[in-house]
C-alpha atoms as a PDB file:
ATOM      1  CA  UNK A   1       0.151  -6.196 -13.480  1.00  0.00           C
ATOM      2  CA  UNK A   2      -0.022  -9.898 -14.202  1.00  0.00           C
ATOM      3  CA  UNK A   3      -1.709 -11.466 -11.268  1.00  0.00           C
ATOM      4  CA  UNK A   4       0.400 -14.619  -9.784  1.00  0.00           C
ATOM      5  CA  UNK A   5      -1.169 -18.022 -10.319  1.00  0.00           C
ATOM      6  CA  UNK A   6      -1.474 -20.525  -7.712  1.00  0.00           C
ATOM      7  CA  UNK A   7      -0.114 -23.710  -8.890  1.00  0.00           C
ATOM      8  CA  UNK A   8      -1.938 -26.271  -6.372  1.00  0.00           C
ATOM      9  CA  UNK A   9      -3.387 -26.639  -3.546  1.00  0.00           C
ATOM     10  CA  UNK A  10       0.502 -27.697  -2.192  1.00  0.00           C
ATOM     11  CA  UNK A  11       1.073 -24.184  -3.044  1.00  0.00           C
ATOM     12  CA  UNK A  12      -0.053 -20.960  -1.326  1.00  0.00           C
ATOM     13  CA  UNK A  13      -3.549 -21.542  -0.320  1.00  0.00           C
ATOM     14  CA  UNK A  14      -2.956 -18.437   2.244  1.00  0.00           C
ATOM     15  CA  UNK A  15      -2.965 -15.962  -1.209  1.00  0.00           C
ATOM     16  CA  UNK A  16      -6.587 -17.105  -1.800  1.00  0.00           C
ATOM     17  CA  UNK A  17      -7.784 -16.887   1.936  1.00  0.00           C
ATOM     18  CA  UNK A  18      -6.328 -13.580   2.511  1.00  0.00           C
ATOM     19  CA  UNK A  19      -8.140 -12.067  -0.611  1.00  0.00           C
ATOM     20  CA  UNK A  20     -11.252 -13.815   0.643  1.00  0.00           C
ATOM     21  CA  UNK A  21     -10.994 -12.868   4.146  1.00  0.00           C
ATOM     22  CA  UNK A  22      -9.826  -9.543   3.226  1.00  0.00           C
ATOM     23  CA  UNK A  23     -12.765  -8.764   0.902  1.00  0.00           C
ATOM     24  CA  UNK A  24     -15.185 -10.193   4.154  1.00  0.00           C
ATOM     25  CA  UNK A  25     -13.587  -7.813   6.570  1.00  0.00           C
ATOM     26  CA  UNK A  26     -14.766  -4.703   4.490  1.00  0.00           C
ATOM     27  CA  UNK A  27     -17.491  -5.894   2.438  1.00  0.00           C
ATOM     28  CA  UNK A  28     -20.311  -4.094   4.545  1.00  0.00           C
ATOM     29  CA  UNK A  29     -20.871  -0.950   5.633  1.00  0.00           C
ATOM     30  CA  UNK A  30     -19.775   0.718   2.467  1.00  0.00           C
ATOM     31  CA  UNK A  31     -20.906   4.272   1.651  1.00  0.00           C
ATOM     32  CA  UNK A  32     -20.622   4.163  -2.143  1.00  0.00           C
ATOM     33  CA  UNK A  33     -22.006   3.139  -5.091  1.00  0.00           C
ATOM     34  CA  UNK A  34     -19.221   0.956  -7.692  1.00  0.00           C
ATOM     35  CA  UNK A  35     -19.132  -0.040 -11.431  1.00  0.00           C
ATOM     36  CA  UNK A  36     -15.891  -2.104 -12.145  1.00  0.00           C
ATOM     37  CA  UNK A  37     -14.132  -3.656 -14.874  1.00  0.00           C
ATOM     38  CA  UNK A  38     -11.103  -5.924 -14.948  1.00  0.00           C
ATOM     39  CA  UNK A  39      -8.669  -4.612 -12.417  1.00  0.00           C
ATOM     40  CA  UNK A  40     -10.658  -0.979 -12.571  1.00  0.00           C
ATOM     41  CA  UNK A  41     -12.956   0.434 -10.389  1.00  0.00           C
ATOM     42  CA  UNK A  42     -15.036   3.722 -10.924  1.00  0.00           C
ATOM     43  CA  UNK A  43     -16.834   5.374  -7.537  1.00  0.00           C
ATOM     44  CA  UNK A  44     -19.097   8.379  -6.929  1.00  0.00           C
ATOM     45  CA  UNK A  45     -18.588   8.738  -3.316  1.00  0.00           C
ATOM     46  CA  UNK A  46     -21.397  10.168  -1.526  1.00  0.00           C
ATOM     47  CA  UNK A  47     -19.157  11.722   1.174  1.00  0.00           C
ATOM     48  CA  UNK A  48     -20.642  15.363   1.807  1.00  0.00           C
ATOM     49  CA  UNK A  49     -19.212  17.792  -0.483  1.00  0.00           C
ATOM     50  CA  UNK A  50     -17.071  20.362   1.686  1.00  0.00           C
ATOM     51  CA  UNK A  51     -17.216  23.447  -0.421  1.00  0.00           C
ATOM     52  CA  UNK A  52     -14.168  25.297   0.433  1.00  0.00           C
ATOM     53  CA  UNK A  53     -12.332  22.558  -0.166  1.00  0.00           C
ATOM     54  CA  UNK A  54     -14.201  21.958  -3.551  1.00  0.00           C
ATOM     55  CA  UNK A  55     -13.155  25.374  -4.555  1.00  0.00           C
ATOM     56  CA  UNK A  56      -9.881  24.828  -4.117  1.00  0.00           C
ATOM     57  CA  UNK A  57      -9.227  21.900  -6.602  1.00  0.00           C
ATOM     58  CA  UNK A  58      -7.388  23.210  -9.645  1.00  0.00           C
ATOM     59  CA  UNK A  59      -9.534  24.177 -12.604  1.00  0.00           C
ATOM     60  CA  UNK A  60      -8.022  21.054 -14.965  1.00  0.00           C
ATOM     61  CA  UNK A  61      -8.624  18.639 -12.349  1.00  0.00           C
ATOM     62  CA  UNK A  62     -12.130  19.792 -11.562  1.00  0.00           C
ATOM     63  CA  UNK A  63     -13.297  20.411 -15.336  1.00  0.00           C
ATOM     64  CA  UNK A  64     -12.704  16.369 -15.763  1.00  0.00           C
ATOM     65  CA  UNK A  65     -14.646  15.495 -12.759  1.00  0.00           C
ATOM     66  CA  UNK A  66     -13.365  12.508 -12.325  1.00  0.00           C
ATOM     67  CA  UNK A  67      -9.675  11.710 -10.842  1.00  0.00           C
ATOM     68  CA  UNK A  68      -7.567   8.321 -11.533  1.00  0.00           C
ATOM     69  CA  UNK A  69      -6.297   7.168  -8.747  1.00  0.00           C
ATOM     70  CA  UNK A  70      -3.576   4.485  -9.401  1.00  0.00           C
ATOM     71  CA  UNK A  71      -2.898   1.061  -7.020  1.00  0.00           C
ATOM     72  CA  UNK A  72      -0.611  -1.695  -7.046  1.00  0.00           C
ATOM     73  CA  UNK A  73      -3.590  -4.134  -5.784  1.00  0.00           C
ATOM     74  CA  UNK A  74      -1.932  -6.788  -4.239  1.00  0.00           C
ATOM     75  CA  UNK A  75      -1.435  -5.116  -1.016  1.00  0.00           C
ATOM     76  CA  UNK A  76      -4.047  -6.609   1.667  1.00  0.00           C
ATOM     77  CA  UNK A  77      -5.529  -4.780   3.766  1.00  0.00           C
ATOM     78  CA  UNK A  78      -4.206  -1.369   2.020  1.00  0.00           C
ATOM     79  CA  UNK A  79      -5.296  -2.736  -1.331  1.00  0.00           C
ATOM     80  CA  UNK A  80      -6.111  -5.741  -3.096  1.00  0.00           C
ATOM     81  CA  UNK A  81      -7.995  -6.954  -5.750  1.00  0.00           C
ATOM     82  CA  UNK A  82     -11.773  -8.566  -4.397  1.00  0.00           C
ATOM     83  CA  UNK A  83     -12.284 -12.515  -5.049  1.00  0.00           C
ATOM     84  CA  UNK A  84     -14.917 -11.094  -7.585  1.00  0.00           C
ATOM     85  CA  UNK A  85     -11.245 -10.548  -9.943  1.00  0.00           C
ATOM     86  CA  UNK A  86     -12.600  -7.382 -10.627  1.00  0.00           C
ATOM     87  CA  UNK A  87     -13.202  -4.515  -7.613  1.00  0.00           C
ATOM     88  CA  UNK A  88     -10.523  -3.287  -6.239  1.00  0.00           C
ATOM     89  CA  UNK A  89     -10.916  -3.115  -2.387  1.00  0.00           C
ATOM     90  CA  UNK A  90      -9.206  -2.281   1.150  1.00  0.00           C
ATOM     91  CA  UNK A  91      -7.656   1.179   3.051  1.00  0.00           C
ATOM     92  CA  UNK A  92      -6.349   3.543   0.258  1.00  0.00           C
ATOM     93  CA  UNK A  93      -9.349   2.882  -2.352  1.00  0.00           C
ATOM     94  CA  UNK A  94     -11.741   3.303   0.603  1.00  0.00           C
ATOM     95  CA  UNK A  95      -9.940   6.328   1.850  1.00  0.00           C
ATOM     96  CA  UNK A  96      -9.664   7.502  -2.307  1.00  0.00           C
ATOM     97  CA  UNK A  97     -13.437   7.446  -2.329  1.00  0.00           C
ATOM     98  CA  UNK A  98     -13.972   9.556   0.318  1.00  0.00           C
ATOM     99  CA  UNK A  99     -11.321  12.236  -0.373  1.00  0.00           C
ATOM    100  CA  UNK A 100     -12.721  12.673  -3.689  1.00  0.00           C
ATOM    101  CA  UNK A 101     -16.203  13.028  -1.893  1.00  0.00           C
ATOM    102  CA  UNK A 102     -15.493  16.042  -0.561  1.00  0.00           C
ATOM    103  CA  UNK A 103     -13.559  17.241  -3.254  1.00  0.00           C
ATOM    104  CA  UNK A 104     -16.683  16.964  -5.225  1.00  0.00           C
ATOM    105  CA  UNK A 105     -14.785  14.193  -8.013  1.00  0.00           C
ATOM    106  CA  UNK A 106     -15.914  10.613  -8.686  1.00  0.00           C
ATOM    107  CA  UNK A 107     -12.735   8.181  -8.917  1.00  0.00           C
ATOM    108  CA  UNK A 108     -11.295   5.908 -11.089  1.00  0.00           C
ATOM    109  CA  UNK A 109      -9.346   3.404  -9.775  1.00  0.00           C
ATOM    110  CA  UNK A 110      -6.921   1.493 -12.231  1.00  0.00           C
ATOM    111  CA  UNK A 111      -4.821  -1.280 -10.733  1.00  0.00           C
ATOM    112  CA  UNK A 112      -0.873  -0.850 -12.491  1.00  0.00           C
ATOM    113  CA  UNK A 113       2.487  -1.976 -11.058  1.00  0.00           C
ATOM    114  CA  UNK A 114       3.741  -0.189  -8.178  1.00  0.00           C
ATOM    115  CA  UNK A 115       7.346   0.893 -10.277  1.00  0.00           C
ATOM    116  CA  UNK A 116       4.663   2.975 -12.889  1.00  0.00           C
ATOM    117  CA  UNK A 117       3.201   5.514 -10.567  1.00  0.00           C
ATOM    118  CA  UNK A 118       5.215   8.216 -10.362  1.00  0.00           C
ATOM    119  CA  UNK A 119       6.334   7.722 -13.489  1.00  0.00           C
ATOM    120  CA  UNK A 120       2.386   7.962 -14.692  1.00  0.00           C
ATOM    121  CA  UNK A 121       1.832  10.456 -12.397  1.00  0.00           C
ATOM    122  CA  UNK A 122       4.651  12.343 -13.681  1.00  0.00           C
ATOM    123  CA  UNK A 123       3.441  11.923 -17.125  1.00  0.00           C
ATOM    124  CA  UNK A 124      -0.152  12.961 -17.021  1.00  0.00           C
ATOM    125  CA  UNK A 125      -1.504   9.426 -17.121  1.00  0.00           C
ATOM    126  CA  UNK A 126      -2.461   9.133 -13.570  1.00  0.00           C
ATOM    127  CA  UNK A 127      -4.039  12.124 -11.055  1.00  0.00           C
ATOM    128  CA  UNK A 128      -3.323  10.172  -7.981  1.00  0.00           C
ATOM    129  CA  UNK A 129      -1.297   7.263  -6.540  1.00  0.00           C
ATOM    130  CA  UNK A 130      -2.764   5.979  -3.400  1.00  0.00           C
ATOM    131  CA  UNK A 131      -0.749   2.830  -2.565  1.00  0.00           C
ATOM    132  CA  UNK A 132       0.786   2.007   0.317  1.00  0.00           C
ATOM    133  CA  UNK A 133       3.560   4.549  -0.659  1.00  0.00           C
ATOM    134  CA  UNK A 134       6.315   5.722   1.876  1.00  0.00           C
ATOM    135  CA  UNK A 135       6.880   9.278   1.401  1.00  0.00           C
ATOM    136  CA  UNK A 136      10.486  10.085   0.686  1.00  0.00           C
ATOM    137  CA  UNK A 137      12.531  12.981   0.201  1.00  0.00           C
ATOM    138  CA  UNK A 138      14.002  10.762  -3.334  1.00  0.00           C
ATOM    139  CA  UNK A 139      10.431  10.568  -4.560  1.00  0.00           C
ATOM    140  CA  UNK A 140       9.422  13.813  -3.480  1.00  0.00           C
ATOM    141  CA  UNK A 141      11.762  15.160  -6.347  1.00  0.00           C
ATOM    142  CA  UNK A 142       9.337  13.827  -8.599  1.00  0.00           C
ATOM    143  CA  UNK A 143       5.599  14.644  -7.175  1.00  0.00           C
ATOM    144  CA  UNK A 144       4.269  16.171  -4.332  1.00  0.00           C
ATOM    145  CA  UNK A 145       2.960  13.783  -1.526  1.00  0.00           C
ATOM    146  CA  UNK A 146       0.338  14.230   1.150  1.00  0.00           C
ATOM    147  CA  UNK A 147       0.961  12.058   4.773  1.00  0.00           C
ATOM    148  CA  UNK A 148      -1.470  10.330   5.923  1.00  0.00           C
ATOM    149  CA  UNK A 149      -0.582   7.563   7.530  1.00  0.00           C
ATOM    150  CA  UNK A 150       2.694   5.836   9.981  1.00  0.00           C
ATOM    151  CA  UNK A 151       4.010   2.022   8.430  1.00  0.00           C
ATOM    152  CA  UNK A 152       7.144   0.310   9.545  1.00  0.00           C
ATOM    153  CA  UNK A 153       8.329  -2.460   7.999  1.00  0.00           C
ATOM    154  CA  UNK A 154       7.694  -5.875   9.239  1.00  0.00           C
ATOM    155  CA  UNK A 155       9.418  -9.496   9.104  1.00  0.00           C
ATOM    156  CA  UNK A 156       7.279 -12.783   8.442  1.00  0.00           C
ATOM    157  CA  UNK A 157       8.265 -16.742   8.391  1.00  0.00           C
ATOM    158  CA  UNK A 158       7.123 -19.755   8.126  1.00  0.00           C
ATOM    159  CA  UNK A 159       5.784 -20.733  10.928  1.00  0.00           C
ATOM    160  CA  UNK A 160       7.459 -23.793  11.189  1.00  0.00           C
ATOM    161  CA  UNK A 161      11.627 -23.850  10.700  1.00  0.00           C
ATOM    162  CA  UNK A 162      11.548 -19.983  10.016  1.00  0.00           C
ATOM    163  CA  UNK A 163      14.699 -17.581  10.134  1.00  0.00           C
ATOM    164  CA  UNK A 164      14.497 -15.261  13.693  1.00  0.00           C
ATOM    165  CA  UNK A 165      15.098 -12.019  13.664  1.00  0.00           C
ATOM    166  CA  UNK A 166      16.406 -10.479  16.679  1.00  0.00           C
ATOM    167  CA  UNK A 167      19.006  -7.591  15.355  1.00  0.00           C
ATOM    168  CA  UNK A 168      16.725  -5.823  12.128  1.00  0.00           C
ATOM    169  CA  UNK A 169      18.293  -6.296   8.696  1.00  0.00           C
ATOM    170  CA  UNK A 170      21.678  -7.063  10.110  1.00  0.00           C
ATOM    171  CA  UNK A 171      19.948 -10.974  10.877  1.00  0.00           C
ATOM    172  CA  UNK A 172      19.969 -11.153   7.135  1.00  0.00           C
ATOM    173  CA  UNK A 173      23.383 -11.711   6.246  1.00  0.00           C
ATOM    174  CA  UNK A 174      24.189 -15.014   4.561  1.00  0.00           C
ATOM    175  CA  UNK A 175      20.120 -15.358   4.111  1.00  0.00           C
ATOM    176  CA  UNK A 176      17.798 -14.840   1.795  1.00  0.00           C
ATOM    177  CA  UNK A 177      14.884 -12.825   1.707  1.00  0.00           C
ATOM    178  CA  UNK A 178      11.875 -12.307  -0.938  1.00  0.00           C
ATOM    179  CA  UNK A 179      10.658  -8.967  -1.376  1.00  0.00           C
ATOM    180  CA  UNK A 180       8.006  -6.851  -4.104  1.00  0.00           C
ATOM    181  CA  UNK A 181       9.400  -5.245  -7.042  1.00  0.00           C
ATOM    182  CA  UNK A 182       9.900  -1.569  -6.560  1.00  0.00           C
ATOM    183  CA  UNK A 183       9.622  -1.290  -2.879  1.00  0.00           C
ATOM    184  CA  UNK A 184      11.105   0.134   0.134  1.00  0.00           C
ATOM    185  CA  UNK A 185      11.505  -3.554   1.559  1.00  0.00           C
ATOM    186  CA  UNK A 186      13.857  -4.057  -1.832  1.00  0.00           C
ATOM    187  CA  UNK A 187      15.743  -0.748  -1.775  1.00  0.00           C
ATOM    188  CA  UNK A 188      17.046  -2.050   2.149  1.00  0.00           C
ATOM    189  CA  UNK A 189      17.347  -5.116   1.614  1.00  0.00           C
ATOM    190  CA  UNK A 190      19.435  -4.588  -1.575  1.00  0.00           C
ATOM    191  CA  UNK A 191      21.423  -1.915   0.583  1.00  0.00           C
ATOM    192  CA  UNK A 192      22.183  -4.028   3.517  1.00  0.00           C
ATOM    193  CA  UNK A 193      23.517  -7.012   1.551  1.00  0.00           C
ATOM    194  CA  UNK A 194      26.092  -4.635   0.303  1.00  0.00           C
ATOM    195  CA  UNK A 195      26.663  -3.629   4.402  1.00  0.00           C
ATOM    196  CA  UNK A 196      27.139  -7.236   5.263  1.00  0.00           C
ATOM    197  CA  UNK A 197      29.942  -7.808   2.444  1.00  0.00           C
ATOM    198  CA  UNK A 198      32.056  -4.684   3.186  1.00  0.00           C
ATOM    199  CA  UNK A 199      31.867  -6.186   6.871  1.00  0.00           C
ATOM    200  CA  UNK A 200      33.536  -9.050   5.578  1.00  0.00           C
ATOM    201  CA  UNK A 201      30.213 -11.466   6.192  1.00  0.00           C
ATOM    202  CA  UNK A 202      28.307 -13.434   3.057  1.00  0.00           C
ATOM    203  CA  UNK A 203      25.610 -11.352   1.587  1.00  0.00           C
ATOM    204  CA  UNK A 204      22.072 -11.418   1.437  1.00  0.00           C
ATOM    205  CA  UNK A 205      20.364 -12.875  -1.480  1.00  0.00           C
ATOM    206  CA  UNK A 206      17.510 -11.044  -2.445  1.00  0.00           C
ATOM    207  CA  UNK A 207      14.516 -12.874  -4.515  1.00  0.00           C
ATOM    208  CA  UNK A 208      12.500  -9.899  -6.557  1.00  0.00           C
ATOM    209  CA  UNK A 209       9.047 -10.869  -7.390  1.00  0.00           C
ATOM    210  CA  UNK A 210       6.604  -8.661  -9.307  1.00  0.00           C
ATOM    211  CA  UNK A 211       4.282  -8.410  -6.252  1.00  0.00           C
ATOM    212  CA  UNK A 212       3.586  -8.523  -2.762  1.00  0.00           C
ATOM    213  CA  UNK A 213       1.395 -12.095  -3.533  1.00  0.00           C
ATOM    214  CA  UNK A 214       4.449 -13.439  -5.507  1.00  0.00           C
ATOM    215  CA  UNK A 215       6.970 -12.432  -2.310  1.00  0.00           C
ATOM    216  CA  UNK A 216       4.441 -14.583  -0.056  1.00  0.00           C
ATOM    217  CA  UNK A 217       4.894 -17.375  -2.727  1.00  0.00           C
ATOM    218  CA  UNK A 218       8.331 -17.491  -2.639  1.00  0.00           C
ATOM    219  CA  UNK A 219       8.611 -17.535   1.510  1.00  0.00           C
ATOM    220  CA  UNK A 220       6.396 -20.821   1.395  1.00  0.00           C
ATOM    221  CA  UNK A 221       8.241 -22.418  -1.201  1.00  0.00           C
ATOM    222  CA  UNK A 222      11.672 -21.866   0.238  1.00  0.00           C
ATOM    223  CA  UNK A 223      12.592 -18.964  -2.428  1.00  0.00           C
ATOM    224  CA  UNK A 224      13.330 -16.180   0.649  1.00  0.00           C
ATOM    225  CA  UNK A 225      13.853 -17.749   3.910  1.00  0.00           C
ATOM    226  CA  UNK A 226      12.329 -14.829   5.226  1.00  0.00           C
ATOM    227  CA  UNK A 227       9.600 -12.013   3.723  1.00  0.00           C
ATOM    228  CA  UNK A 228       9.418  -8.249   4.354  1.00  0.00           C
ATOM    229  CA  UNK A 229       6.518  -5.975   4.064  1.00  0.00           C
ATOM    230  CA  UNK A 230       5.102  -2.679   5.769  1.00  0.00           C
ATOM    231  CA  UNK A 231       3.952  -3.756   9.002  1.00  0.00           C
ATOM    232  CA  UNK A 232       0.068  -3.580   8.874  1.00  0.00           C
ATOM    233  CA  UNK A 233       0.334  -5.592   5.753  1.00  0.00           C
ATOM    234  CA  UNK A 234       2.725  -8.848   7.360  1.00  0.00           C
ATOM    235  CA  UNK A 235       0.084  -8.523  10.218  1.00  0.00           C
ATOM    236  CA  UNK A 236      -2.510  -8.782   8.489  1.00  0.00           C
ATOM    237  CA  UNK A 237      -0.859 -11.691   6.370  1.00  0.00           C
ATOM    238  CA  UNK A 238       0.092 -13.339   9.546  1.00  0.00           C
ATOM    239  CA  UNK A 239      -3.947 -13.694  11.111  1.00  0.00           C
ATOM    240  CA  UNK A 240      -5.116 -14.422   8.097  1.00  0.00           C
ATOM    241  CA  UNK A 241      -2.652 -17.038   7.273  1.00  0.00           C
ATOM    242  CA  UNK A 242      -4.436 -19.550   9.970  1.00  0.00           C
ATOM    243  CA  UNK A 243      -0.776 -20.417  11.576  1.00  0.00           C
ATOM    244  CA  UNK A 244       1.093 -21.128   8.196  1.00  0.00           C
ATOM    245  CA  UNK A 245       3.240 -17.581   8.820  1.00  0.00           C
ATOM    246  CA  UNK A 246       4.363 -15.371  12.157  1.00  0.00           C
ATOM    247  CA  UNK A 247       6.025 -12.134  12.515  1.00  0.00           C
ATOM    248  CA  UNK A 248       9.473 -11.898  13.759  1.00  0.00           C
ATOM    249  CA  UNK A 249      11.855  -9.299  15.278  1.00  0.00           C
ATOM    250  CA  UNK A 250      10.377  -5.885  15.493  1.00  0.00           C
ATOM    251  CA  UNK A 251       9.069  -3.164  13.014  1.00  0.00           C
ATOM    252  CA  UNK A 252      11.670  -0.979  11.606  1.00  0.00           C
ATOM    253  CA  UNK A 253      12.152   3.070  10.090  1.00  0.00           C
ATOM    254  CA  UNK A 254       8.952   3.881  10.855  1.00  0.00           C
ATOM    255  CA  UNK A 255       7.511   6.458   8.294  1.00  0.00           C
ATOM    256  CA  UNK A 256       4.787   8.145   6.519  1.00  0.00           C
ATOM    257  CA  UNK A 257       2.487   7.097   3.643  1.00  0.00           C
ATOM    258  CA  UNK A 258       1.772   9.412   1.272  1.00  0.00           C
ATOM    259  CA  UNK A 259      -1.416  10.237  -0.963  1.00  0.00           C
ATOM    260  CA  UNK A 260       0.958  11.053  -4.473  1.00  0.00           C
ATOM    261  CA  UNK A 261      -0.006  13.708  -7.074  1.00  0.00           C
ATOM    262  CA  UNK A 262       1.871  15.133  -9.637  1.00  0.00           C
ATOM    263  CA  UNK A 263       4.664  17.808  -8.739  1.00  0.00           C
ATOM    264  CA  UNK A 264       2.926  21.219  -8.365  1.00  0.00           C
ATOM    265  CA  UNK A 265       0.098  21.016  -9.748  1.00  0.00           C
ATOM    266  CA  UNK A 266      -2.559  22.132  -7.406  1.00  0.00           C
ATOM    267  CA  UNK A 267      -3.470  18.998  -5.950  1.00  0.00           C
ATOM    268  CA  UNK A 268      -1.975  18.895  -2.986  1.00  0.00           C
ATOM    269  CA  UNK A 269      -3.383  21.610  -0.952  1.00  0.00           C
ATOM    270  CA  UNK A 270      -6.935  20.086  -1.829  1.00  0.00           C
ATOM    271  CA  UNK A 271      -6.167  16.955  -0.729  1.00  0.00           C
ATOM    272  CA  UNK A 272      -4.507  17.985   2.464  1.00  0.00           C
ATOM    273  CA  UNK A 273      -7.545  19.920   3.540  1.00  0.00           C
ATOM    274  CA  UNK A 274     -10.224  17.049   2.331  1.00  0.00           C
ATOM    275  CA  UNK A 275      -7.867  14.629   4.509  1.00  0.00           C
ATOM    276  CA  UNK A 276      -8.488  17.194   7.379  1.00  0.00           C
ATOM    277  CA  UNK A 277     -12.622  17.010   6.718  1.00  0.00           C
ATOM    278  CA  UNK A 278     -12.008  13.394   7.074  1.00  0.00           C
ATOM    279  CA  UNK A 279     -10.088  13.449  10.314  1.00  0.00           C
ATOM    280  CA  UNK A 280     -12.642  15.724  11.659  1.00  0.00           C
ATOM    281  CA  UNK A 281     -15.638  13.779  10.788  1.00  0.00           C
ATOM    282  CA  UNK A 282     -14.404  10.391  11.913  1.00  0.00           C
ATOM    283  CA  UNK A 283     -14.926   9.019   8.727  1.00  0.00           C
ATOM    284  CA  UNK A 284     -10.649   9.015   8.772  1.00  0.00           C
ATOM    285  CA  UNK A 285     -10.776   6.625  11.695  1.00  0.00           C
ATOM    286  CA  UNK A 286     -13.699   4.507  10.714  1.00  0.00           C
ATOM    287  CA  UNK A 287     -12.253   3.776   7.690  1.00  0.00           C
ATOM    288  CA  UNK A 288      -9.241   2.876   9.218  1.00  0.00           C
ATOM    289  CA  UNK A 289     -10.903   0.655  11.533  1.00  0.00           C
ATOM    290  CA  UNK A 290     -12.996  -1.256   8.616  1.00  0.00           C
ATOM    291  CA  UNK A 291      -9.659  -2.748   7.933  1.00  0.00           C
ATOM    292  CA  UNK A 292      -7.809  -3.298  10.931  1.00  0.00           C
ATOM    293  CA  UNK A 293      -5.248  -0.790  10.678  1.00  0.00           C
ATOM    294  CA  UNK A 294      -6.551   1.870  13.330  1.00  0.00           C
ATOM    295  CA  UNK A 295      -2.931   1.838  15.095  1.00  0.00           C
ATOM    296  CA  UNK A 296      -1.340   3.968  11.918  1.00  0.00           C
ATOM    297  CA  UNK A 297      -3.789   6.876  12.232  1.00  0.00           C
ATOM    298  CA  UNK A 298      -1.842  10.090  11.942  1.00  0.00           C
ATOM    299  CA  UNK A 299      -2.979  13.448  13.629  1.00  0.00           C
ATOM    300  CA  UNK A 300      -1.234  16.288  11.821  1.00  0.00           C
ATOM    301  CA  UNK A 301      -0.720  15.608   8.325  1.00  0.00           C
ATOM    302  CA  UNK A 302       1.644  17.770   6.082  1.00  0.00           C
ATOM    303  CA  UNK A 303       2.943  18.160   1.963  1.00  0.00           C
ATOM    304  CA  UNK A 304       5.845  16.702   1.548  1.00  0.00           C
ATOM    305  CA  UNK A 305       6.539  15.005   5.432  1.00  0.00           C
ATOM    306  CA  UNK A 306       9.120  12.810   4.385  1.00  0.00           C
ATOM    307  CA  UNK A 307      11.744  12.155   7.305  1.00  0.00           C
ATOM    308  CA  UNK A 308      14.318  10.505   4.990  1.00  0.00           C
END
């Protein structure tokens, strides 16, 4: 993924303070050892080994010893890409680590475009996708998912002449709105633009950038009068953003996350059960905490949870 460039200091100074920030909120108390590259970041987690759960990790998987764990990095606080430009950092790589911990695997985590995961998974070229991913019953056609955490979806503004929300999507009609490539936020706005049209009302135009940074981009310059992302991510924007952005309307279709391996392949049940360990240990919930996102802690997760 081509990183966006920030053109001047006129621009988007926010995208640099939220990496920065970001990286500060987390930096500390970590419980792993890292050697990165560009974009890629390889962890031996020194989370306990649980040896049931060890034993349980598919012969294939475990002969390798190390798993690839794929993230669209752009994502602050789930994940993002450290001001070093080379680790990447937040909830799901964090949360990666210590899965594969107890799994007994070190982790590789490579930093690709959100729209090549599943595919990649699919195709052999990726073990996990960890990344910010809404479980759905569409994707579950094509690999297996493990819940692990609740998102809705969130609307942010400019703070300063910014579109209210007060009805959900249906406040979008005859505006536009700027949205990442490949994401849930694109599939509904795209759908409810067609809604407001065969209501008879002018339809929403939808700007597609390649990223979540990109999306932010285009809300301060004007290109979206309004942006859309999974709710601990546009709060997390929003503090960080020292007053330039605020939330409006309330989060919508809450739903699941999902840790993403390939379709039957063993994987899941492993992963389910480290997950558990995790929960159990509080290691679940301090992680969660390390990055502000505590209030999406699931209790009971499940394969394949999906709820539409």
């Amino acid at each position: 993924m081509q990183r966006q460039k920030i053109p001047s200091l006129s621009g988007l100074v926010i995208l640099a303070l939220v990496v920065a920030l970001a990286a500060g909120c987390g930096g500390s108390n970590k419980k792993s050892s890292s050697t990165t590259t560009t974009a890629t970041t390889v962890t031996t987690s020194t989370t306990a080994v649980a040896g049931k759960v060890a034993a349980e990790v598919p012969a294939a998987t475990k002969s390798k010893g190390t798993v690839i764990v794929a993230a669209d990095a752009h994502y602050a606080p789930d994940e993002f890409i450290r001001s070093n430009g080379k680790t990447v950092e937040g909830m799901d790589p964090d949360l990666a680590k210590a899965l594969a911990g107890v799994m007994g695997l070190k982790v590789k985590i490579v930093n690709v475009s959100l729209s090549s995961i599943i595919p990649g998974l699919s195709s052999g070229k990726y073990d996990v996708g960890m990344s910010s991913i809404t479980d759905t019953k569409e994707r579950e056609k094509a690999v297996d998912f493990v819940t692990y955490f609740k998102v809705g979806t969130s609307f942010y503004v400019k703070t300063t002449g910014g579109l209210v929300i007060q009805n959900g999507l249906a406040d979008l009609c005859g505006h536009s709105v700027a949205v990442g490539r490949g994401t849930t936020e694109e599939r509904d706005a795209t759908a409810q633009s067609a809604k407001c049209k065969a209501a008879g009302k002018s339809g929403v135009k939808v700007f597609v950038y390649p990223d979540q940074n990109a999306a932010i981009l285009g809300v301060s310059h004007g290109r979206g009068q309004v942006g859309m992302a999974d709710s601990p991510v546009a709060a997390y924007l929003v503090v960080m953003s020292k007053g330039q952005f605020k939330l409006t309307g309330t989060p919508y279709n809450v739903a699941p996350y999902g840790i993403a391996v390939p379709k039957g392949n063993g994987m899941a049940k492993p992963v389910l059960d480290a997950l558990k360990v995790l929960m159990s240990n509080g290691s679940y919930k301090s992680i969660l905490s390390r990055w502000y996102v505590l209030s999406g802690a699931i209790k009971n997760p499940r394969i394949n949870g999906a709820i539409s």
